[in-house]
C-alpha atoms as a PDB file:
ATOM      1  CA  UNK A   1     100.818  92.696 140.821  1.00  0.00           C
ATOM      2  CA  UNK A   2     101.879  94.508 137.927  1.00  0.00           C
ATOM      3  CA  UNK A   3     100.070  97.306 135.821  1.00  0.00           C
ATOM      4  CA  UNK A   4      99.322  96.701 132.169  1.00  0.00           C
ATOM      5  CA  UNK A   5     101.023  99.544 129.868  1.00  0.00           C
ATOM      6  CA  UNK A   6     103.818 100.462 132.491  1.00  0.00           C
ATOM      7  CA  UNK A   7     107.127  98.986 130.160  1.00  0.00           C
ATOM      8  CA  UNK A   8     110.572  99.138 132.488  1.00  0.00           C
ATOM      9  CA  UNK A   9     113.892  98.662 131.539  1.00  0.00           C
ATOM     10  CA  UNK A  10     114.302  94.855 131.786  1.00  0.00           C
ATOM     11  CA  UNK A  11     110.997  94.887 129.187  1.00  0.00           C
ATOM     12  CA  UNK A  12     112.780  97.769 127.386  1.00  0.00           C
ATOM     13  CA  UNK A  13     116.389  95.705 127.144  1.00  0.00           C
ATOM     14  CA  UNK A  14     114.629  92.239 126.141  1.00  0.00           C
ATOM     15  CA  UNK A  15     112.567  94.214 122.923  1.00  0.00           C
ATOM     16  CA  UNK A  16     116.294  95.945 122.305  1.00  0.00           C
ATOM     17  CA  UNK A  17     117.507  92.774 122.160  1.00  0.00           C
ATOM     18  CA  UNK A  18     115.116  90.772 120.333  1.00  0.00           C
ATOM     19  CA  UNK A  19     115.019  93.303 117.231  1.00  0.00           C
ATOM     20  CA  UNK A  20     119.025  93.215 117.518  1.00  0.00           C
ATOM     21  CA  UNK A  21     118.669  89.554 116.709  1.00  0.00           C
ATOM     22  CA  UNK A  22     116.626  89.740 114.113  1.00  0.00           C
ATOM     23  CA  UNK A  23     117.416  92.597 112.339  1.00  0.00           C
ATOM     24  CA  UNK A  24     121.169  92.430 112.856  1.00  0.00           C
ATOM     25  CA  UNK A  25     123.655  95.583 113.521  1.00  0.00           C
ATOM     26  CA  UNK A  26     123.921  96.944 109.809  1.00  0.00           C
ATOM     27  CA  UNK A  27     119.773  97.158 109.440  1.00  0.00           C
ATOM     28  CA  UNK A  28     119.058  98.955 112.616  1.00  0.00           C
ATOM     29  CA  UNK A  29     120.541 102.399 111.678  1.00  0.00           C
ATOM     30  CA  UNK A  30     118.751 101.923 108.462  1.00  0.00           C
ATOM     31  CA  UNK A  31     115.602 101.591 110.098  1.00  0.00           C
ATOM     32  CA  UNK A  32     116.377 104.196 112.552  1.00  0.00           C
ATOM     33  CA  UNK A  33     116.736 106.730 109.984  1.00  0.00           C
ATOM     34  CA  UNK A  34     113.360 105.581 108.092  1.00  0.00           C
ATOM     35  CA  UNK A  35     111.564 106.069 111.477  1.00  0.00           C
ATOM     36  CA  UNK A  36     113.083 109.359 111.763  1.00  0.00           C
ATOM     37  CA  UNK A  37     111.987 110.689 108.721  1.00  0.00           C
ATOM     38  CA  UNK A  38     108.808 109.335 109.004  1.00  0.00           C
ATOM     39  CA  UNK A  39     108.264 111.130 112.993  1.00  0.00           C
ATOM     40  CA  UNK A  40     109.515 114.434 110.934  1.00  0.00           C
ATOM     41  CA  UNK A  41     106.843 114.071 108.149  1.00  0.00           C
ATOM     42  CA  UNK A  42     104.278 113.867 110.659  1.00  0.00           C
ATOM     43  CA  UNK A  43     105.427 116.470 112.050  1.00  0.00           C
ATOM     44  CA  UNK A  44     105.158 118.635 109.375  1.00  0.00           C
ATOM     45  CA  UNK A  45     102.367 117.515 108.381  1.00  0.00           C
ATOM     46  CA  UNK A  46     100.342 118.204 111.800  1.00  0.00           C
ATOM     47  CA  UNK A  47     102.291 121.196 111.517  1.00  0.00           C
ATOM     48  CA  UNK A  48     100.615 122.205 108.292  1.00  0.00           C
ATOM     49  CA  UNK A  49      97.568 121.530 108.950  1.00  0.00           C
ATOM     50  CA  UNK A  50      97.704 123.974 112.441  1.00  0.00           C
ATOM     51  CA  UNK A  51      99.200 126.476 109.631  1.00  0.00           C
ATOM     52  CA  UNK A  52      95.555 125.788 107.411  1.00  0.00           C
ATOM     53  CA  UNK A  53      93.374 125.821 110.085  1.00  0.00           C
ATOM     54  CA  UNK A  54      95.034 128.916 111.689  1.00  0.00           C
ATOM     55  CA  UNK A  55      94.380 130.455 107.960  1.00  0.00           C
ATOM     56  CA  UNK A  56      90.483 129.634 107.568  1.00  0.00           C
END
């Protein structure tokens, strides 16, 4: 019996494969580099506030 909210490899592979599909090999590095600038603007951002609350 498997565990909900454990994801393997095959699971891993099949989502890999299924946005390949629909997204297509030019989009994905396009969308890679939106996600990545979005994960650095949170960062910052929780960054900031540590930097406000630090302040007060």
């Amino acid at each position: 019996m498997q565990t909900l909210g454990f994801i393997g490899v095959p699971e891993i592979l099949i989502i890999l494969l299924i946005v390949l599909l629909l997204f297509g090999g030019r989009k994905i590095p396009e969308l890679m580099r939106g996600l990545g600038k979005g994960v650095r603007e949170y960062k910052d951002a929780v960054e900031e506030d540590k930097d406000t609350e630090k302040e007060a």
